[in-house]
C-alpha atoms as a PDB file:
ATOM      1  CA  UNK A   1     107.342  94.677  88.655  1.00  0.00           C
ATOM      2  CA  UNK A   2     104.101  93.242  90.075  1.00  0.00           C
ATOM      3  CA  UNK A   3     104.233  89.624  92.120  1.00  0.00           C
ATOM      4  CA  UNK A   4     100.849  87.880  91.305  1.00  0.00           C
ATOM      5  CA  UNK A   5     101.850  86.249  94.538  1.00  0.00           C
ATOM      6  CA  UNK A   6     102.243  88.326  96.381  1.00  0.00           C
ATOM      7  CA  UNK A   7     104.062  88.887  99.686  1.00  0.00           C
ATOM      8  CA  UNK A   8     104.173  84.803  99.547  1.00  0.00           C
ATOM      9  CA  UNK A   9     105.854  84.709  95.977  1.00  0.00           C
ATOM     10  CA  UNK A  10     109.927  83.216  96.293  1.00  0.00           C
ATOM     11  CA  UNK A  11     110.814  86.247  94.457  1.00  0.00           C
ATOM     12  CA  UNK A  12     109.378  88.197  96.906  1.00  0.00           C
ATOM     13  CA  UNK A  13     110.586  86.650 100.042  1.00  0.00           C
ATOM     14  CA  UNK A  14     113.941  86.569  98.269  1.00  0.00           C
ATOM     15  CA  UNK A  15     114.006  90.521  98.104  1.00  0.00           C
ATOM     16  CA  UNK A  16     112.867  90.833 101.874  1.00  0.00           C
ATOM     17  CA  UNK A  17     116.194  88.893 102.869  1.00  0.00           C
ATOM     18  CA  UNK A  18     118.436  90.597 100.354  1.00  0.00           C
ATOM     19  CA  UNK A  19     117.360  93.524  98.690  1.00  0.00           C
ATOM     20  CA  UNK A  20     120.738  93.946  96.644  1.00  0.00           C
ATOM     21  CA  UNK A  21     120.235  92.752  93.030  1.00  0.00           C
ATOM     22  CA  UNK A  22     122.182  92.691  89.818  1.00  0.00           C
ATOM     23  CA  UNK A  23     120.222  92.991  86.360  1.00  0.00           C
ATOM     24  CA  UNK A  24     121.595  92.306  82.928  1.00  0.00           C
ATOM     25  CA  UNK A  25     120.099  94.435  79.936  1.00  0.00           C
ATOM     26  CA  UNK A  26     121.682  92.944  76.648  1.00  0.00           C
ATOM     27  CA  UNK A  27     125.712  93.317  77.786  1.00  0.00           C
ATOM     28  CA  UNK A  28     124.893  96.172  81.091  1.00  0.00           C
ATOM     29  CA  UNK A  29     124.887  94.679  84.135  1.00  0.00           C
ATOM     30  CA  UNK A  30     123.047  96.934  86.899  1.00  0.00           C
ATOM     31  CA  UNK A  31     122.992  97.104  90.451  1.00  0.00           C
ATOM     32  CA  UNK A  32     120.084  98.126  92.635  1.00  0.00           C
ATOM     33  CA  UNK A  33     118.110  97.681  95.563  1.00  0.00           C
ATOM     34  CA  UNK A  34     114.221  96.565  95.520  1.00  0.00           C
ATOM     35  CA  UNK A  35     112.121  97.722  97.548  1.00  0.00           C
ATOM     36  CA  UNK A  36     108.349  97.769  98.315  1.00  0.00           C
ATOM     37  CA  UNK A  37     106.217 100.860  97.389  1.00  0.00           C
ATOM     38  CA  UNK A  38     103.587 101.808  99.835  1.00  0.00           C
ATOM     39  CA  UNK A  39     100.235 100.290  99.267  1.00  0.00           C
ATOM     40  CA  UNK A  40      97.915 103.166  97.939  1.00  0.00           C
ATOM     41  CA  UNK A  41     100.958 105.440  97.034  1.00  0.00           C
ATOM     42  CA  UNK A  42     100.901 107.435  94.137  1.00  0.00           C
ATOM     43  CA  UNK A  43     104.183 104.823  92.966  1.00  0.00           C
ATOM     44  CA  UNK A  44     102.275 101.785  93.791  1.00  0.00           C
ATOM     45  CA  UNK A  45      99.371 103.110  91.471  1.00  0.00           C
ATOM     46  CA  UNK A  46     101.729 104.202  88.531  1.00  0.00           C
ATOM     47  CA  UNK A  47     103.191 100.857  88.383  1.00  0.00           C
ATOM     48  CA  UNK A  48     100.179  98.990  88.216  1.00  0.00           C
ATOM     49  CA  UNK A  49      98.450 101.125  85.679  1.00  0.00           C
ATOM     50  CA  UNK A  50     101.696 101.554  83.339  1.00  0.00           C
ATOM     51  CA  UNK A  51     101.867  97.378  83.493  1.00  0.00           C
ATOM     52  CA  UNK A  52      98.461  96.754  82.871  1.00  0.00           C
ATOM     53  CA  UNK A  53      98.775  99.407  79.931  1.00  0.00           C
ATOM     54  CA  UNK A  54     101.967  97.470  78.391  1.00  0.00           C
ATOM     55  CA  UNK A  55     100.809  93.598  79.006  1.00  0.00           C
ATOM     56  CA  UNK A  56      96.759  94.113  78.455  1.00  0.00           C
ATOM     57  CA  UNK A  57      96.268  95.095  74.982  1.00  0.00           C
ATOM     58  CA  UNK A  58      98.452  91.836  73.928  1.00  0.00           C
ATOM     59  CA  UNK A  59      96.729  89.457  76.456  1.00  0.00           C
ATOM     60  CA  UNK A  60      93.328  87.920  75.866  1.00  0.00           C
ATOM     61  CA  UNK A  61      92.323  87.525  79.664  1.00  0.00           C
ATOM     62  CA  UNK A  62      91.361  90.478  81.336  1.00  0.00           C
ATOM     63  CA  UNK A  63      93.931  91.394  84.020  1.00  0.00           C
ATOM     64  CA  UNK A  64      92.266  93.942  85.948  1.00  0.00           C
ATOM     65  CA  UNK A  65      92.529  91.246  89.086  1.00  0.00           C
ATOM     66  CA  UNK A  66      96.528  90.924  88.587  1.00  0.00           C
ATOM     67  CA  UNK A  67      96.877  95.114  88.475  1.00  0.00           C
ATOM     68  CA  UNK A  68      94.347  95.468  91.809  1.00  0.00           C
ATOM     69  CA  UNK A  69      96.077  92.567  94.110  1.00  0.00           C
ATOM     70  CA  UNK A  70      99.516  91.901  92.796  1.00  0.00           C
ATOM     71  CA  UNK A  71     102.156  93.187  94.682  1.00  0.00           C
ATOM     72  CA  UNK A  72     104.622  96.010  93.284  1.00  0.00           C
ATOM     73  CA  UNK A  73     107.884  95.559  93.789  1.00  0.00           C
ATOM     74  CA  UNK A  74     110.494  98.868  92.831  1.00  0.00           C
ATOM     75  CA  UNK A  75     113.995  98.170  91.915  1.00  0.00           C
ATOM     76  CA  UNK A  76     116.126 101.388  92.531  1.00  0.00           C
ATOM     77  CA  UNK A  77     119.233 100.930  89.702  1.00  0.00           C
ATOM     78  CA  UNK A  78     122.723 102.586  89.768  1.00  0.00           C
ATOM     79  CA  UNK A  79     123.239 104.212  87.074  1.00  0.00           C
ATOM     80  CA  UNK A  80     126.816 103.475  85.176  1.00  0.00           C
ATOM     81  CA  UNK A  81     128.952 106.022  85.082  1.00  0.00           C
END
């Protein structure tokens, strides 16, 4: 995910007091922990340029901004067993 607001965003500040999280895909519910990719990491670059691949060609502002400040946030799931 990338937090337009970065560091200051509730979501965010949220995940810096409890990274444990629970995410529901249709009827799975998945546990994980979310973390925070190093800035400038080879991560932190694949997220931003696989989001801005996905959201861009179906947006009519240019979001080059969001992909170079947002901040990336990793969730780490559990798989099911």
């Amino acid at each position: 995910m990338l937090s337009g607001g970065s560091e200051q965003a509730h979501q965010v500040r949220n995940l810096q007091q409890t990274r444990a999280m629970n995410i529901r895909i249709l009827d799975h519910q998945l546990s994980g922990q979310a973390r925070l990719p190093a800035a400038d990491s080879d991560e932190d670059a694949s997220v931003r340029r696989r989001l801005l691949e996905k959201y861009q060609p179906s947006y009519s502002d240019d979001l080059s901004g969001w992909e170079r400040t947002s901040l990336a946030v990793t969730i780490d799931l559990e798989l099911e067993r």
